[in-house]
N, C-alpha and C. Protein backbone atom coordinates (compact mmCIF):
# COMPACT_ATOMS: atom_id res chain seq x y z
N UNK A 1 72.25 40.58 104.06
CA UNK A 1 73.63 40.51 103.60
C UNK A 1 73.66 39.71 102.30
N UNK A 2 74.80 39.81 101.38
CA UNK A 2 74.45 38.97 100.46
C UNK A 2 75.31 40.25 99.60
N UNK A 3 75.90 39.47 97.88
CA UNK A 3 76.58 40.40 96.74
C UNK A 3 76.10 41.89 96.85
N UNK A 4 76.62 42.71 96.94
CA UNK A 4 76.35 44.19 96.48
C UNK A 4 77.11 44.92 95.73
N UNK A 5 76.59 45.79 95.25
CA UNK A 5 77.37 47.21 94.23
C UNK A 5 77.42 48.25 95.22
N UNK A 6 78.43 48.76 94.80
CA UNK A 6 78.37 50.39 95.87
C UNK A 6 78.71 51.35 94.46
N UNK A 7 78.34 52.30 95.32
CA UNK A 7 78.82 53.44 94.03
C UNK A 7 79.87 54.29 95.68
N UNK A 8 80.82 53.99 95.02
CA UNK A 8 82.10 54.87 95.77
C UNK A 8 82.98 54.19 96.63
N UNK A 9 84.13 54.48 96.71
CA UNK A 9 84.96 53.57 97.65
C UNK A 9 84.65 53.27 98.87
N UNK A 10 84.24 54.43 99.45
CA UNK A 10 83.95 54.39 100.94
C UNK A 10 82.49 54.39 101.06
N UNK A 11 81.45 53.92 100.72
CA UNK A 11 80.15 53.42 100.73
C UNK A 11 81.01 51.51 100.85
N UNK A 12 81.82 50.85 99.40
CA UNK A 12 82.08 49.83 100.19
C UNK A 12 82.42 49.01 100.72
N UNK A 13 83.95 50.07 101.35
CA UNK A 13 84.25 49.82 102.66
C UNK A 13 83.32 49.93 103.88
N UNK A 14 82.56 50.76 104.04
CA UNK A 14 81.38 50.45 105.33
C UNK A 14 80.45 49.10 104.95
N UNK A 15 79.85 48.95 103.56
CA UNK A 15 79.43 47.58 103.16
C UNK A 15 80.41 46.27 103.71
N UNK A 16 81.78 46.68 103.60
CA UNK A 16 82.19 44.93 103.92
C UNK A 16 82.10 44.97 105.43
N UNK A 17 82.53 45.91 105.92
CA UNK A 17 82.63 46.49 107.36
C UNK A 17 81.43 45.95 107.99
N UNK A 18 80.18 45.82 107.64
CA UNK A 18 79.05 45.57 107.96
C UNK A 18 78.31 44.07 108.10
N UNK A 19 79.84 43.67 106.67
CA UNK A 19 79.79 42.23 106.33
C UNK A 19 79.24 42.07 105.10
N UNK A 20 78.49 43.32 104.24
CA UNK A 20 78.05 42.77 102.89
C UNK A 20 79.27 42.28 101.73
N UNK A 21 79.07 41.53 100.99
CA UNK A 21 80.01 41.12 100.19
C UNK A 21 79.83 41.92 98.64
N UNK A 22 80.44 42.91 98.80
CA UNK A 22 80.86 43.97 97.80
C UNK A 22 81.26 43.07 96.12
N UNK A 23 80.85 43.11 95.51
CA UNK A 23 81.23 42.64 94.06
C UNK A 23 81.61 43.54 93.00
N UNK A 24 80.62 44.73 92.87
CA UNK A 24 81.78 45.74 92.08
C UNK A 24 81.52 47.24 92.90
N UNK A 25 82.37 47.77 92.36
CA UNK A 25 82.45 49.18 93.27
C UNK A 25 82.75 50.42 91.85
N UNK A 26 81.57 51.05 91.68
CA UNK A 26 81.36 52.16 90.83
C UNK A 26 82.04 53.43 91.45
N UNK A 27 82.78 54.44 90.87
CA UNK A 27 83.02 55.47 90.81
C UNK A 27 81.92 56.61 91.31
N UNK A 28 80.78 56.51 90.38
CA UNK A 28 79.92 57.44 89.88
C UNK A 28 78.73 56.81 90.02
N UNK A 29 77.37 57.23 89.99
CA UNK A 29 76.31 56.70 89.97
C UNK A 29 75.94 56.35 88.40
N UNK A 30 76.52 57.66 87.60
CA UNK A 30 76.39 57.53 86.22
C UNK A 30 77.56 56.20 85.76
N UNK A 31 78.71 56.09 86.38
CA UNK A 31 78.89 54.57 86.00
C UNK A 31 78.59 53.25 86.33
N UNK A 32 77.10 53.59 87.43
CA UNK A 32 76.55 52.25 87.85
C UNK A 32 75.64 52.04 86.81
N UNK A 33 75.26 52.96 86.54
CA UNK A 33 74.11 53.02 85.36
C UNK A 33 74.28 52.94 83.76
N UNK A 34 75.84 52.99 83.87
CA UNK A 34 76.30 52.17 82.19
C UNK A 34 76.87 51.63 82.48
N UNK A 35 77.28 50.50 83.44
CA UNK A 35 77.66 49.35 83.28
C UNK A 35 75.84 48.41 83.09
N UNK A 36 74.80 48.91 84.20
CA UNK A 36 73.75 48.72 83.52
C UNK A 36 72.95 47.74 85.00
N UNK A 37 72.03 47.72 85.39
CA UNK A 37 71.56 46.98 86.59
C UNK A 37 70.13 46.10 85.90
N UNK A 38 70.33 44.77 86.53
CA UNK A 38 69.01 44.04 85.82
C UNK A 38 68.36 43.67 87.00
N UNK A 39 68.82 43.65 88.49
CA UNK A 39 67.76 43.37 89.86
C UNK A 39 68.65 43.59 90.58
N UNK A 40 67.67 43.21 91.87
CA UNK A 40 68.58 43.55 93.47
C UNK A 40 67.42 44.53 94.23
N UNK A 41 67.89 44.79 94.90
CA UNK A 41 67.63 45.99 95.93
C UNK A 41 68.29 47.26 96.10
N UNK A 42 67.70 48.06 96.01
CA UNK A 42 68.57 49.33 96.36
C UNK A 42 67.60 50.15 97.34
N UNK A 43 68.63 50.12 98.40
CA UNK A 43 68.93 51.10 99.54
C UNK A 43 69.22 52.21 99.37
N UNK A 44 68.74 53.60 99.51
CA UNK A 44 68.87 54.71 99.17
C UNK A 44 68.61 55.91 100.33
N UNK A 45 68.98 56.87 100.18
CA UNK A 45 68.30 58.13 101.23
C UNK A 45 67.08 58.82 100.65
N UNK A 46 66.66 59.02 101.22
CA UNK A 46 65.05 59.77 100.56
C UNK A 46 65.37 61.14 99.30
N UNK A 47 66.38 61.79 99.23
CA UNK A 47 66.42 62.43 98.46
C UNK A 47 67.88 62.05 97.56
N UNK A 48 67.68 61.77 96.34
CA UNK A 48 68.43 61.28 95.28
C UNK A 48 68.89 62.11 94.68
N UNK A 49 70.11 62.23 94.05
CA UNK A 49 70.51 63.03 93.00
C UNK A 49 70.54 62.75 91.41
N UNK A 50 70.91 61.60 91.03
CA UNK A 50 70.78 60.59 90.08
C UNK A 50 69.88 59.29 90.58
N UNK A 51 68.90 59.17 89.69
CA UNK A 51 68.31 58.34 89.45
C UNK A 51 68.34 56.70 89.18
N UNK A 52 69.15 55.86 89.93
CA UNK A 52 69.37 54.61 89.23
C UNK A 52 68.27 53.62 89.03
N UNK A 53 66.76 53.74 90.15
CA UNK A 53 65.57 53.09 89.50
C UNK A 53 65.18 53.54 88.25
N UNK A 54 65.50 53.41 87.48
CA UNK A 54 64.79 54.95 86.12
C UNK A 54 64.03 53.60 85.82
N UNK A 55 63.89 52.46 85.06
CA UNK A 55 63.39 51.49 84.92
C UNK A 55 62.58 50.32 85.38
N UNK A 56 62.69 50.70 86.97
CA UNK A 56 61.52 50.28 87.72
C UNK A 56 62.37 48.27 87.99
N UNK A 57 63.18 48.46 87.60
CA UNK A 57 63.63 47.10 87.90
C UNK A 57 64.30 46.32 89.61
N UNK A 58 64.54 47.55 90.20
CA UNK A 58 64.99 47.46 91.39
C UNK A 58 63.69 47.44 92.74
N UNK A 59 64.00 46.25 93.23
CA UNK A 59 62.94 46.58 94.55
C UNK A 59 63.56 47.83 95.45
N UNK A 60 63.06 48.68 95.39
CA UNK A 60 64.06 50.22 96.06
C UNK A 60 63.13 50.66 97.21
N UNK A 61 64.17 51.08 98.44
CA UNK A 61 63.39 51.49 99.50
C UNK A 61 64.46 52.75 100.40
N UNK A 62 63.42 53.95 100.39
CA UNK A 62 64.21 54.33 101.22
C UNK A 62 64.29 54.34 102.58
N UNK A 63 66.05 54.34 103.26
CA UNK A 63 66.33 53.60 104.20
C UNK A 63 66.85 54.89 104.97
N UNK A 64 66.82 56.47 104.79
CA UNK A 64 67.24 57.57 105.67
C UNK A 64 66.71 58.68 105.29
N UNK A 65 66.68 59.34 106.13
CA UNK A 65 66.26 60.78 105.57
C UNK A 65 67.38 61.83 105.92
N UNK A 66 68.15 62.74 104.84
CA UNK A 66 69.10 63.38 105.13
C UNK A 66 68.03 65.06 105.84
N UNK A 67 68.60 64.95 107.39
CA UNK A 67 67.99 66.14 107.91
C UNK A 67 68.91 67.74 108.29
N UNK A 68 67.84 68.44 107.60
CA UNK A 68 69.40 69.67 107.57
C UNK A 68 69.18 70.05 108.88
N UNK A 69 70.22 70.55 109.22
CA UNK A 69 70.79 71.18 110.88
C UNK A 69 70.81 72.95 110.71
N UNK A 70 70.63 73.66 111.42
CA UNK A 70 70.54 75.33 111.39
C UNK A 70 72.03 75.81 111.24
N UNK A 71 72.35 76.30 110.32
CA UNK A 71 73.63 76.85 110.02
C UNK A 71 74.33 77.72 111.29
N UNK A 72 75.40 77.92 111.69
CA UNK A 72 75.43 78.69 112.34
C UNK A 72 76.01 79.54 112.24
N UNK A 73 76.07 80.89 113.97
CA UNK A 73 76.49 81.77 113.10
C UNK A 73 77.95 81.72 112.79
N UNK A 74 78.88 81.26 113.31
CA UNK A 74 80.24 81.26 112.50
C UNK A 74 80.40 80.89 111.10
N UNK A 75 79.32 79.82 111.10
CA UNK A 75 79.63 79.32 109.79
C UNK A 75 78.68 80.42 108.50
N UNK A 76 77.87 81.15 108.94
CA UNK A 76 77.41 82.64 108.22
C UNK A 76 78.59 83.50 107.92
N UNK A 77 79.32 83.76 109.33
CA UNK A 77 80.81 84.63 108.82
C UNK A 77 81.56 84.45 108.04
N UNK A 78 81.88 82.96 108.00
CA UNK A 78 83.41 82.29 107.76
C UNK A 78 82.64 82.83 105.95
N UNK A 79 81.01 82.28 105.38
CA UNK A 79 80.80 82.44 104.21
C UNK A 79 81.07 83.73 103.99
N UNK A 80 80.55 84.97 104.53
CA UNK A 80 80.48 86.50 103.99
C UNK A 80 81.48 86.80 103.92
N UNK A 81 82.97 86.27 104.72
CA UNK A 81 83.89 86.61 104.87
C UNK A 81 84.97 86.26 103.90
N UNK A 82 84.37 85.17 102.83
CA UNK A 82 85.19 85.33 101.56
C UNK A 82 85.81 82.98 101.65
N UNK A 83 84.53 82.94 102.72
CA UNK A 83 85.17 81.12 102.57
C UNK A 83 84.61 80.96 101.63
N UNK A 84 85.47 78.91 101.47
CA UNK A 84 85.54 78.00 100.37
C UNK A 84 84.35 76.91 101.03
N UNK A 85 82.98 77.14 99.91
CA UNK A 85 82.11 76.24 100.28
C UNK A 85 81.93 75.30 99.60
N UNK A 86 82.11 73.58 99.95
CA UNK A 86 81.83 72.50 99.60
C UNK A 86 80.52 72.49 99.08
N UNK A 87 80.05 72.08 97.90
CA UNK A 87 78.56 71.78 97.79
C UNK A 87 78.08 70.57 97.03
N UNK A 88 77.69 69.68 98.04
CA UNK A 88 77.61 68.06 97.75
C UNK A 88 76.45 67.99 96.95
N UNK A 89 75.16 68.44 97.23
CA UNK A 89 74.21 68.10 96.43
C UNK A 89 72.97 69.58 96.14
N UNK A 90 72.25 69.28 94.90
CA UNK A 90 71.27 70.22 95.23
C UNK A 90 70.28 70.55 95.81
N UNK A 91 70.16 70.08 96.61
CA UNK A 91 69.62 70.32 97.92
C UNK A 91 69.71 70.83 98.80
N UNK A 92 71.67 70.38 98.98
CA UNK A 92 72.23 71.36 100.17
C UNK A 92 72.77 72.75 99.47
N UNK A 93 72.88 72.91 97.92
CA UNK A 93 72.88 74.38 97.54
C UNK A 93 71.45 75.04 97.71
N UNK A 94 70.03 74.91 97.41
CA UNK A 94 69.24 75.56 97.78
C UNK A 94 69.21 76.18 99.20
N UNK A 95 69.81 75.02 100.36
CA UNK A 95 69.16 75.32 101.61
C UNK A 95 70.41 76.28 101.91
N UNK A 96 71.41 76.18 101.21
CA UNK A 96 72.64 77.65 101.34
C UNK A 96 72.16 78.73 100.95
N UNK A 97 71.45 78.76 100.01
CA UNK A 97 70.55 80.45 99.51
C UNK A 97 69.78 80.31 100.15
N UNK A 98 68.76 79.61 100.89
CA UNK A 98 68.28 80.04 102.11
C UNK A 98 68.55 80.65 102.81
N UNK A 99 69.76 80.25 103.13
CA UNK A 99 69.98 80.53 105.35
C UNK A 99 70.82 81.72 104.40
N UNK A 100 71.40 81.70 103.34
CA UNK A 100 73.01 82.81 103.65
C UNK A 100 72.20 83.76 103.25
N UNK A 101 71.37 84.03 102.54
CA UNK A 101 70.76 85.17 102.44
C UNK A 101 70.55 86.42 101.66
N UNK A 102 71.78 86.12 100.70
CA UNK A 102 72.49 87.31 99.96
C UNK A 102 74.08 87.37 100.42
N UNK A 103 74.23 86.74 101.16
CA UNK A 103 75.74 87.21 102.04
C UNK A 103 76.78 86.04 101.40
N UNK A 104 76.68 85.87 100.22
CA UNK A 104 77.74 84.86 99.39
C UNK A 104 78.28 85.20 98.51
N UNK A 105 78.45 87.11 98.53
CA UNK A 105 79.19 87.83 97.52
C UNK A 105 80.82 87.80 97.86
N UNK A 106 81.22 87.01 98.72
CA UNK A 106 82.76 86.91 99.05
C UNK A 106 82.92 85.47 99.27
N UNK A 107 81.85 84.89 98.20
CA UNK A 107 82.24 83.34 99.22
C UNK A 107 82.69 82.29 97.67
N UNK A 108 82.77 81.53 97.43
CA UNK A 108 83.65 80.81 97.22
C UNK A 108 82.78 79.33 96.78
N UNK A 109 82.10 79.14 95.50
CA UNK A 109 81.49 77.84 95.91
C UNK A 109 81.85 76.59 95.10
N UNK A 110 82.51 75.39 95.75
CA UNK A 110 83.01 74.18 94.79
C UNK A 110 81.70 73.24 94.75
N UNK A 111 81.41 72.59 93.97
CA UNK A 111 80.37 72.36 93.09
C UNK A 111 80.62 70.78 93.01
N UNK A 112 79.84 69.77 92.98
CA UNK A 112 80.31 68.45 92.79
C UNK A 112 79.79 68.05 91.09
N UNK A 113 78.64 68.87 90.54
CA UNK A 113 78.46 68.48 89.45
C UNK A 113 77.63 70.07 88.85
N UNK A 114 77.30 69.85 87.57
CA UNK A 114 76.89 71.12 86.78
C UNK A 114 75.73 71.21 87.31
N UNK A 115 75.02 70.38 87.74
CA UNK A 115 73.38 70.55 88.27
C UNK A 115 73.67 71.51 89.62
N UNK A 116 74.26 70.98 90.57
CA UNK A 116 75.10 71.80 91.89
C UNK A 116 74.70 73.25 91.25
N UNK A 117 75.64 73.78 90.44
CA UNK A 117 76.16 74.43 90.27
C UNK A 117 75.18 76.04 89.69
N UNK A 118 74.38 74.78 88.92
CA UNK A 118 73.07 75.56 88.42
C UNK A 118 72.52 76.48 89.30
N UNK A 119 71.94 75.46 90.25
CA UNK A 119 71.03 76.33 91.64
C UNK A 119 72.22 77.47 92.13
N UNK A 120 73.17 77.14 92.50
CA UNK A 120 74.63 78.09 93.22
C UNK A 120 74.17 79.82 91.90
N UNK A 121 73.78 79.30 90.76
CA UNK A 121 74.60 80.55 89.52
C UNK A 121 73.30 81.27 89.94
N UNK A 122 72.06 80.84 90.78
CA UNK A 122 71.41 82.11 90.71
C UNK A 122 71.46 82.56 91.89
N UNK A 123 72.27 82.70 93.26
CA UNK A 123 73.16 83.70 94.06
C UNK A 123 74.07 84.62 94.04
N UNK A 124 74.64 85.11 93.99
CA UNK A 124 75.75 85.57 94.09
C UNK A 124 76.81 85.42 94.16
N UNK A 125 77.58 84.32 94.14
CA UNK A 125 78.88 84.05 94.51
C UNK A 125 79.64 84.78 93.97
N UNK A 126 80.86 85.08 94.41
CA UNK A 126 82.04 85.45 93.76
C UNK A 126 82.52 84.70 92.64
N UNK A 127 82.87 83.31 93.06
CA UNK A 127 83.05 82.22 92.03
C UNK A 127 82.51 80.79 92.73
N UNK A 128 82.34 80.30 91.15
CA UNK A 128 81.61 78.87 91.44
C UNK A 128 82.19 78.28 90.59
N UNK A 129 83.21 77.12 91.28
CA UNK A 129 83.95 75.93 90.50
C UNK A 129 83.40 74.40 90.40
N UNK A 130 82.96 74.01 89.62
CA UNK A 130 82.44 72.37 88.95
C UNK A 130 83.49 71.36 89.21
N UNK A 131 83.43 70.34 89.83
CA UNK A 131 84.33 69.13 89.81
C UNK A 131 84.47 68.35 88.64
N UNK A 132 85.81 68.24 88.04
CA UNK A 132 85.49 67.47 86.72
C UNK A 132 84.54 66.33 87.21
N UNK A 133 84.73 65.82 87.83
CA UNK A 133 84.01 64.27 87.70
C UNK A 133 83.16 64.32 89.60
N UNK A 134 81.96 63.87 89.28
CA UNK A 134 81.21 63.91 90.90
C UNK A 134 81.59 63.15 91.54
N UNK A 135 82.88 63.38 92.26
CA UNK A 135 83.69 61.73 93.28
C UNK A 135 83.97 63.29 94.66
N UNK A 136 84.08 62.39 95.63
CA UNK A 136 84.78 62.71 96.69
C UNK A 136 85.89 63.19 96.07
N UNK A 137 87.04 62.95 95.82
CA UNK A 137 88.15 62.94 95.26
C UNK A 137 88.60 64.06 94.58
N UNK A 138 87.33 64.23 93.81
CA UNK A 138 87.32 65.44 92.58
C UNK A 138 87.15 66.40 93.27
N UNK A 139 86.31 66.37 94.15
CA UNK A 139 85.64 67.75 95.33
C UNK A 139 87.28 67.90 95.94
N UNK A 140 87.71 67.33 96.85
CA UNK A 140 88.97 67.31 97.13
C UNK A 140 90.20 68.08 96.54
N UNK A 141 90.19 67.61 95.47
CA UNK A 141 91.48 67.58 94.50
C UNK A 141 91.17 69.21 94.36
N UNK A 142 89.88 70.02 93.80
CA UNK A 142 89.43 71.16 93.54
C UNK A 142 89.48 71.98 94.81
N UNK A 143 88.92 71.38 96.00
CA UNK A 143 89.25 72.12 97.11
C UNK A 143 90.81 73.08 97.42
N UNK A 144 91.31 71.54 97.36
CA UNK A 144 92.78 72.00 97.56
C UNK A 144 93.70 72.87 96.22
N UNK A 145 93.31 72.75 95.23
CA UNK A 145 94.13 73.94 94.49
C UNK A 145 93.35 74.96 94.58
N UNK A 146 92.02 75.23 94.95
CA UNK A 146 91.72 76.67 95.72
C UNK A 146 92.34 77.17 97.14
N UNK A 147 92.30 76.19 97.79
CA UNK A 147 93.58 77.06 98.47
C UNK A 147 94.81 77.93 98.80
């Protein structure tokens, strides 16, 4: 326990929740990384999207491994059938052209950043929308005027 940074509101709210004492709270990973980090620790999941060790200054360890689960089949339909798919990272867009198969010519994909979006443009989608900015919020805000 001890000062921490979070990158996102609700990363830290579970930090104080836990008892760490939160000091600033970033938006973005890209605005943890220009406000600028000189030590600490960072806690991370095994697969990253942005880079905030780039400089080797952080004692960094990873502390989870994000494990994918077998799609199922409703959630195969709900895609072919013309749904609105969330897509948090690139990772979880590859493992969507995996499992869907070709079957994302009626589907619908919101995008959290241009990298997302990249992997998504060589499927099929019908359409693929970019979040202005990579927040919860932005995914959100985009969700809902596709509706």
């Amino acid at each position: 326990r001890g000062p921490t940074i979070c990158v996102g509101a609700r990363v830290a709210r579970l930090a104080q929740d836990h008892g760490f004492d939160v000091m600033q709270t970033h938006e973005t990973a890209s605005a943890l990384l220009d406000h600028g980090i000189q030590n600490g620790t960072y806690l991370r999941g095994e697969q990253v999207s942005v880079e905030l060790n780039r400089h080797g200054k952080l004692q960094e360890f990873a502390i989870y491994r994000q494990t994918p689960i077998p799609i199922t089949r409703d959630a195969l339909m709900a895609i072919e059938n013309g749904g609105l798919v969330p897509i948090y990272s690139e990772y979880a867009a590859h493992r969507l052209l995996d499992c869907a198969a070709g079957g994302t010519k009626n589907a619908t994909a919101i995008c959290i950043s241009e990298k997302v979006a990249s992997v998504l443009s060589r499927g099929d989608f019908a359409q693929i929308y970019t979040a202005p900015a990579p927040t919860s919020d932005a995914m959100m805000n985009l969700i809902l005027d596709r509706l």
